[in-house]
C-alpha atoms as a PDB file:
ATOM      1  CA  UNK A   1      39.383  13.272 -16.461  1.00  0.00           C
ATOM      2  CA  UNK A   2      41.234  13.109 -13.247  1.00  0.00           C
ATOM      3  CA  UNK A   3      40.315  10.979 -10.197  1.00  0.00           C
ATOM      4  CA  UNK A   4      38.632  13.286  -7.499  1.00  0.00           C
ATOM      5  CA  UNK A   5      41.089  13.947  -4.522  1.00  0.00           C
ATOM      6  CA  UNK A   6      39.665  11.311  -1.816  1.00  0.00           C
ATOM      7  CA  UNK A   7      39.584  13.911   0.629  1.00  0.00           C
ATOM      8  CA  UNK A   8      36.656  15.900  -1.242  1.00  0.00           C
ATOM      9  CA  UNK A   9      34.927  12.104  -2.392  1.00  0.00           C
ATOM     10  CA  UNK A  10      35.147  10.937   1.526  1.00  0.00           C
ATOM     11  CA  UNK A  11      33.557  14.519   2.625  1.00  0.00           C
ATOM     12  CA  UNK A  12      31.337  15.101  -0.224  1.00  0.00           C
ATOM     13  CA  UNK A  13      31.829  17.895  -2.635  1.00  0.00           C
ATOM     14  CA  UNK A  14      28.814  20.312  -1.254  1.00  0.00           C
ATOM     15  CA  UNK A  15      29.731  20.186   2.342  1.00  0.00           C
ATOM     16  CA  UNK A  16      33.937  20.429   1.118  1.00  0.00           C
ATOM     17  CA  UNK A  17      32.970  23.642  -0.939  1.00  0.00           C
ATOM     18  CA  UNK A  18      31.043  25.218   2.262  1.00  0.00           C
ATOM     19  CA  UNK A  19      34.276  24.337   4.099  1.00  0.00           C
ATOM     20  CA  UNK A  20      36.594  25.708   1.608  1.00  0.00           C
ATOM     21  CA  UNK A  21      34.455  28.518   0.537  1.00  0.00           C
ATOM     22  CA  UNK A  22      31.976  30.052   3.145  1.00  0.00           C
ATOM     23  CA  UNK A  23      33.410  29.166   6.673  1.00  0.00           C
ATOM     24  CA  UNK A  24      35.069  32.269   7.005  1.00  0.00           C
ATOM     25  CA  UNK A  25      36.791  34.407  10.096  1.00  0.00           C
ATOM     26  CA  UNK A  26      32.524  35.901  10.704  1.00  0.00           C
ATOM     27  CA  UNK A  27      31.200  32.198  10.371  1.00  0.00           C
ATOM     28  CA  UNK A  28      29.812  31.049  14.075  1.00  0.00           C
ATOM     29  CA  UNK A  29      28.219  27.909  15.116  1.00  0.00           C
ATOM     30  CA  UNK A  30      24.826  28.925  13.697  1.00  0.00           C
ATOM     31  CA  UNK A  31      25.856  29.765  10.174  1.00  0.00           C
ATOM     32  CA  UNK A  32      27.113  25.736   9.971  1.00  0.00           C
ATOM     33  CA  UNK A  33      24.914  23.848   7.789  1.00  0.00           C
ATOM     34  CA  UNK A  34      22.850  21.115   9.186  1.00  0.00           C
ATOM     35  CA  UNK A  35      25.024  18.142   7.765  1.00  0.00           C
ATOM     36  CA  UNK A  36      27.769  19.402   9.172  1.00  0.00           C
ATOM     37  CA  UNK A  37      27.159  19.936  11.757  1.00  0.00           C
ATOM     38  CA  UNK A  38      25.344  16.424  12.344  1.00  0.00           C
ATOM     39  CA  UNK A  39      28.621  14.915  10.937  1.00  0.00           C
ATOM     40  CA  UNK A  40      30.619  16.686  13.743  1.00  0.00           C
ATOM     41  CA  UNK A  41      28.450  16.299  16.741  1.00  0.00           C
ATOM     42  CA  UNK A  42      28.924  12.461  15.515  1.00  0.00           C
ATOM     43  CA  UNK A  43      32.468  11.918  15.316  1.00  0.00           C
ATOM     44  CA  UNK A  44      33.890   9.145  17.693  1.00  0.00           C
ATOM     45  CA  UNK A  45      36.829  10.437  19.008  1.00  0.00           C
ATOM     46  CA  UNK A  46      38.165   7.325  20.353  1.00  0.00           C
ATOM     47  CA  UNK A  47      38.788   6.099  16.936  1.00  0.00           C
ATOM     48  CA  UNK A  48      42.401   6.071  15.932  1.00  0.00           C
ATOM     49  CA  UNK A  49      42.110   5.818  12.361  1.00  0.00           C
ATOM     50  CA  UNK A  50      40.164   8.907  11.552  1.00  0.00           C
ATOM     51  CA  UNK A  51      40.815   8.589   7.738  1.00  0.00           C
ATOM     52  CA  UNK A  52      38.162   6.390   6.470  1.00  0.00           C
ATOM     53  CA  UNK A  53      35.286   7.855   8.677  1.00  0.00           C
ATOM     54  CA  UNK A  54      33.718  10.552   6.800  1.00  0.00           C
ATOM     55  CA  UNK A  55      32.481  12.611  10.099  1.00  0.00           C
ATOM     56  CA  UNK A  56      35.828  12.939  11.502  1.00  0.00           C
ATOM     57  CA  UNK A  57      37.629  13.786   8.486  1.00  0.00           C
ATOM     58  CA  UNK A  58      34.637  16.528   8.113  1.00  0.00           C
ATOM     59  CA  UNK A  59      35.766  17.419  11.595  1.00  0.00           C
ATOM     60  CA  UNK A  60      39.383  17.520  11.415  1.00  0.00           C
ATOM     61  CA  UNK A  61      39.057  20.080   7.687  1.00  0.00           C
ATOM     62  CA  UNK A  62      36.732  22.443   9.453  1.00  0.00           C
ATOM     63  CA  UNK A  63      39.556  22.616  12.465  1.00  0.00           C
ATOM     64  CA  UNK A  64      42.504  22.689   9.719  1.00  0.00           C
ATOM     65  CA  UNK A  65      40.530  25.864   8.261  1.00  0.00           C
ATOM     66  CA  UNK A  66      39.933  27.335  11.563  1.00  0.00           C
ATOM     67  CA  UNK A  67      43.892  26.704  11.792  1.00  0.00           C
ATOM     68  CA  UNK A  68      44.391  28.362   9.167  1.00  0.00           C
ATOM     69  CA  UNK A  69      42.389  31.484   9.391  1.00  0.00           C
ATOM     70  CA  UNK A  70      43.678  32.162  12.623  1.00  0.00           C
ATOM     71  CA  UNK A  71      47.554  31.821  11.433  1.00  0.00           C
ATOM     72  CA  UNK A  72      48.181  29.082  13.742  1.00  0.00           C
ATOM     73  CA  UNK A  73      49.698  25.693  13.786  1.00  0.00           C
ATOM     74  CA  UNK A  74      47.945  22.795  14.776  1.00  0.00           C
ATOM     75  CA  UNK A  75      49.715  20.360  17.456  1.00  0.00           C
ATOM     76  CA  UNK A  76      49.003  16.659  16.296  1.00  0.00           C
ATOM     77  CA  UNK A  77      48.636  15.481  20.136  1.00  0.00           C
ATOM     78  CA  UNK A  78      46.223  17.962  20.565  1.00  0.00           C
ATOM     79  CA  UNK A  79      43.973  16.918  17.673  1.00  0.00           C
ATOM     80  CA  UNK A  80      41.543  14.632  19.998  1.00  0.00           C
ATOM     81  CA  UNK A  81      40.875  17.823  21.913  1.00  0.00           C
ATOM     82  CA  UNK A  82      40.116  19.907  18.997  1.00  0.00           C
ATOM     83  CA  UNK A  83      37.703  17.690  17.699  1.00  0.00           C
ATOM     84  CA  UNK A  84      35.863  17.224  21.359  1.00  0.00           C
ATOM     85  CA  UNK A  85      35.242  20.621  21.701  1.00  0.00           C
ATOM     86  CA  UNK A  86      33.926  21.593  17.942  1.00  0.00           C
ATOM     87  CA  UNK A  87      32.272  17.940  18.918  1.00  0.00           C
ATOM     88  CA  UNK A  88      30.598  19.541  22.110  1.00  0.00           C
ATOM     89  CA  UNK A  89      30.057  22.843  20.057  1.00  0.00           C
ATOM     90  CA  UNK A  90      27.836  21.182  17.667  1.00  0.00           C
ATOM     91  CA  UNK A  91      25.861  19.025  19.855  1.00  0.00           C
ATOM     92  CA  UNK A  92      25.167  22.070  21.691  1.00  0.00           C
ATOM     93  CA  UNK A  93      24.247  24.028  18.203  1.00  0.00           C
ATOM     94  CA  UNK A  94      22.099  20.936  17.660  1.00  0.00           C
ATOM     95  CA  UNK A  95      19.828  21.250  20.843  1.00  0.00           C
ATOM     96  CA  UNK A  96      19.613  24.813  20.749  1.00  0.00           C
ATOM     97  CA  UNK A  97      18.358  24.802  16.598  1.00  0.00           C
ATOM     98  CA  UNK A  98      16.122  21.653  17.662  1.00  0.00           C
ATOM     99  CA  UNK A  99      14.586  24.057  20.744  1.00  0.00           C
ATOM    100  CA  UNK A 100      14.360  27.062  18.719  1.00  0.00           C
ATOM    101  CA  UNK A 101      16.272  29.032  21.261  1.00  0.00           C
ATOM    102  CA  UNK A 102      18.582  31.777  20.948  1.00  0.00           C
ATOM    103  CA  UNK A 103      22.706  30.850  22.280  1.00  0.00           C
ATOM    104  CA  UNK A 104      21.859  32.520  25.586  1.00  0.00           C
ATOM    105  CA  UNK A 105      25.951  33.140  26.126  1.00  0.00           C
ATOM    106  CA  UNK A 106      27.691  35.320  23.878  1.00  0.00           C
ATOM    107  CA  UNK A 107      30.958  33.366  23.534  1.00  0.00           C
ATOM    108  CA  UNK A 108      28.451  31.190  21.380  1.00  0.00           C
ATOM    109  CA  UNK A 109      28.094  34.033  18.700  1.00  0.00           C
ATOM    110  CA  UNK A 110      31.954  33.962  18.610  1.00  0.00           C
ATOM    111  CA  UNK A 111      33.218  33.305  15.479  1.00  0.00           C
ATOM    112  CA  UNK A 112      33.752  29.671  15.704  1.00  0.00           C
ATOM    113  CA  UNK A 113      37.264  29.944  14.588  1.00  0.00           C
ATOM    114  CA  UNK A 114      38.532  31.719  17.604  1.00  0.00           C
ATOM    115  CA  UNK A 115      36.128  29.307  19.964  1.00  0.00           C
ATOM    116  CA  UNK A 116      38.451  26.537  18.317  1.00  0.00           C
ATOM    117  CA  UNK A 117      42.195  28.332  17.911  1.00  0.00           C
ATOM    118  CA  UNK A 118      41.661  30.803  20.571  1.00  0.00           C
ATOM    119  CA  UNK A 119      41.481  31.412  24.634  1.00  0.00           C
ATOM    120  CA  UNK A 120      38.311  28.583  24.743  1.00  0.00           C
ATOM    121  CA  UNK A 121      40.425  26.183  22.607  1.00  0.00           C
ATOM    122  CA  UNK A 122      43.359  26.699  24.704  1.00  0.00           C
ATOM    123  CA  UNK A 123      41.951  26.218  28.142  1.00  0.00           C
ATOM    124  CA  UNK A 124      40.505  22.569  26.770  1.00  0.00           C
ATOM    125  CA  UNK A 125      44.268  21.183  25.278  1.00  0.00           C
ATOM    126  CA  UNK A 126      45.163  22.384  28.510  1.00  0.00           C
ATOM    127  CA  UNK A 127      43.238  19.946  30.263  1.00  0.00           C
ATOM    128  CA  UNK A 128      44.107  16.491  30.976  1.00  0.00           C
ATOM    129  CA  UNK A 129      41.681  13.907  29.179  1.00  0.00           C
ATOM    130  CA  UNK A 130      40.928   9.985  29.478  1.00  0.00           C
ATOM    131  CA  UNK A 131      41.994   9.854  25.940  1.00  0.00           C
ATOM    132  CA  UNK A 132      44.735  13.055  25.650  1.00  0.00           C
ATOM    133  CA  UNK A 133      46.542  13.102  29.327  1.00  0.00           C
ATOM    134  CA  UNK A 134      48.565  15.351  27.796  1.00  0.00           C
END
Protein backbone atom coordinates (compact mmCIF):
# COMPACT_ATOMS: atom_id res chain seq x y z
CA UNK A 1 0.00 0.00 0.00
CA UNK A 2 1.33 3.37 -0.79
CA UNK A 3 2.49 6.01 1.73
CA UNK A 4 -0.31 8.74 2.10
CA UNK A 5 0.74 12.05 0.30
CA UNK A 6 1.99 14.23 3.46
CA UNK A 7 -0.06 16.94 2.37
CA UNK A 8 -3.47 14.97 3.12
CA UNK A 9 -1.57 13.17 6.57
CA UNK A 10 -0.45 16.92 7.77
CA UNK A 11 -4.22 18.24 7.02
CA UNK A 12 -6.10 15.23 7.91
CA UNK A 13 -8.04 13.25 5.42
CA UNK A 14 -11.78 14.53 6.53
CA UNK A 15 -11.05 18.17 6.51
CA UNK A 16 -8.66 17.51 2.89
CA UNK A 17 -11.83 15.75 1.34
CA UNK A 18 -14.20 18.85 2.43
CA UNK A 19 -11.47 20.95 0.76
CA UNK A 20 -11.17 18.95 -2.29
CA UNK A 21 -14.72 17.97 -2.52
CA UNK A 22 -17.40 20.41 -1.08
CA UNK A 23 -15.76 23.96 -1.05
CA UNK A 24 -17.17 24.86 -4.16
CA UNK A 25 -17.73 28.37 -6.27
CA UNK A 26 -21.52 28.63 -3.76
CA UNK A 27 -19.44 27.69 -0.54
CA UNK A 28 -19.32 31.04 1.86
CA UNK A 29 -17.82 31.49 5.18
CA UNK A 30 -20.74 29.80 6.96
CA UNK A 31 -20.83 26.55 5.05
CA UNK A 32 -16.89 26.03 6.48
CA UNK A 33 -16.80 23.38 8.96
CA UNK A 34 -15.90 24.18 12.46
CA UNK A 35 -12.25 22.69 12.33
CA UNK A 36 -11.52 24.56 9.67
CA UNK A 37 -12.26 27.10 10.26
CA UNK A 38 -10.61 27.03 13.90
CA UNK A 39 -7.43 25.87 12.03
CA UNK A 40 -7.54 29.09 9.88
CA UNK A 41 -8.51 31.73 12.32
CA UNK A 42 -5.23 30.12 14.06
CA UNK A 43 -2.62 30.30 11.61
CA UNK A 44 0.49 32.48 12.59
CA UNK A 45 1.31 34.29 9.74
CA UNK A 46 4.61 35.41 10.82
CA UNK A 47 5.89 31.97 10.50
CA UNK A 48 8.13 31.42 7.54
CA UNK A 49 8.08 27.84 7.31
CA UNK A 50 4.44 27.17 6.81
CA UNK A 51 5.02 23.46 5.85
CA UNK A 52 5.08 21.62 9.03
CA UNK A 53 2.20 23.62 10.75
CA UNK A 54 -0.93 21.90 10.01
CA UNK A 55 -3.25 25.24 10.29
CA UNK A 56 -1.41 27.07 7.73
CA UNK A 57 -1.02 24.42 5.30
CA UNK A 58 -5.03 24.02 5.90
CA UNK A 59 -4.97 27.69 5.08
CA UNK A 60 -2.82 27.97 2.17
CA UNK A 61 -5.11 24.56 0.24
CA UNK A 62 -8.37 26.30 0.91
CA UNK A 63 -6.70 29.64 -0.87
CA UNK A 64 -4.99 27.30 -3.67
CA UNK A 65 -8.73 26.00 -4.31
CA UNK A 66 -10.20 29.36 -4.18
CA UNK A 67 -7.25 30.00 -6.83
CA UNK A 68 -8.30 27.67 -8.67
CA UNK A 69 -11.98 28.02 -8.97
CA UNK A 70 -11.66 31.44 -9.83
CA UNK A 71 -9.02 30.70 -12.84
CA UNK A 72 -6.44 32.73 -11.27
CA UNK A 73 -2.84 32.55 -10.39
CA UNK A 74 -1.62 32.96 -7.10
CA UNK A 75 1.44 35.53 -6.55
CA UNK A 76 3.89 33.86 -3.95
CA UNK A 77 4.66 37.46 -2.29
CA UNK A 78 1.22 37.88 -1.85
CA UNK A 79 0.60 34.63 0.04
CA UNK A 80 0.94 36.35 3.71
CA UNK A 81 -1.94 38.53 2.62
CA UNK A 82 -4.11 35.82 1.45
CA UNK A 83 -3.88 33.98 4.45
CA UNK A 84 -4.58 37.30 6.78
CA UNK A 85 -7.63 37.97 5.26
CA UNK A 86 -9.27 34.22 5.06
CA UNK A 87 -7.40 34.54 8.72
CA UNK A 88 -9.64 37.67 9.60
CA UNK A 89 -12.61 35.98 7.67
CA UNK A 90 -12.72 33.15 9.99
CA UNK A 91 -12.20 34.81 13.20
CA UNK A 92 -14.99 36.90 12.21
CA UNK A 93 -17.16 33.58 11.14
CA UNK A 94 -16.07 32.41 14.60
CA UNK A 95 -17.66 35.31 16.71
CA UNK A 96 -20.59 35.61 14.70
CA UNK A 97 -21.44 31.37 14.98
CA UNK A 98 -20.32 31.77 18.81
CA UNK A 99 -23.10 34.90 19.07
CA UNK A 100 -25.64 33.24 17.08
CA UNK A 101 -25.96 36.21 14.83
CA UNK A 102 -26.70 36.52 11.32
CA UNK A 103 -23.40 38.22 8.90
CA UNK A 104 -25.18 41.58 9.11
CA UNK A 105 -23.13 42.69 5.65
CA UNK A 106 -23.81 40.95 2.59
CA UNK A 107 -20.26 40.77 1.18
CA UNK A 108 -20.14 38.08 4.08
CA UNK A 109 -22.64 35.74 2.18
CA UNK A 110 -20.21 36.12 -0.79
CA UNK A 111 -18.97 33.11 -1.91
CA UNK A 112 -15.78 32.96 -0.09
CA UNK A 113 -13.84 32.32 -3.17
CA UNK A 114 -14.40 35.66 -4.72
CA UNK A 115 -13.94 37.41 -0.99
CA UNK A 116 -10.36 35.74 -1.39
CA UNK A 117 -9.47 36.01 -5.46
CA UNK A 118 -11.69 38.86 -6.09
CA UNK A 119 -12.21 42.91 -5.62
CA UNK A 120 -11.94 42.29 -1.43
CA UNK A 121 -8.78 40.16 -1.98
CA UNK A 122 -7.34 42.65 -4.22
CA UNK A 123 -7.77 45.81 -2.24
CA UNK A 124 -5.82 43.84 0.86
CA UNK A 125 -2.43 42.67 -1.48
CA UNK A 126 -2.76 46.11 -2.35
CA UNK A 127 -2.00 47.30 0.92
CA UNK A 128 1.27 47.70 2.46
CA UNK A 129 1.77 45.32 5.60
CA UNK A 130 4.39 45.06 8.62
CA UNK A 131 5.09 41.69 7.27
CA UNK A 132 4.26 42.12 3.15
CA UNK A 133 5.40 45.97 2.34
CA UNK A 134 4.86 44.98 -0.86
Amino acid sequence: MPSEDPIIRLIGKEPFQWLSQEFSRKTSLQDIPDEILARIESVDITTRNYSVDRNSVTCIALITFAYKMADRVQNAPFGVKDMLLLKVLAKGEKLRRKEKKSSGHGLWDAPLFELLTGEVGDRIRATRTMNSPI
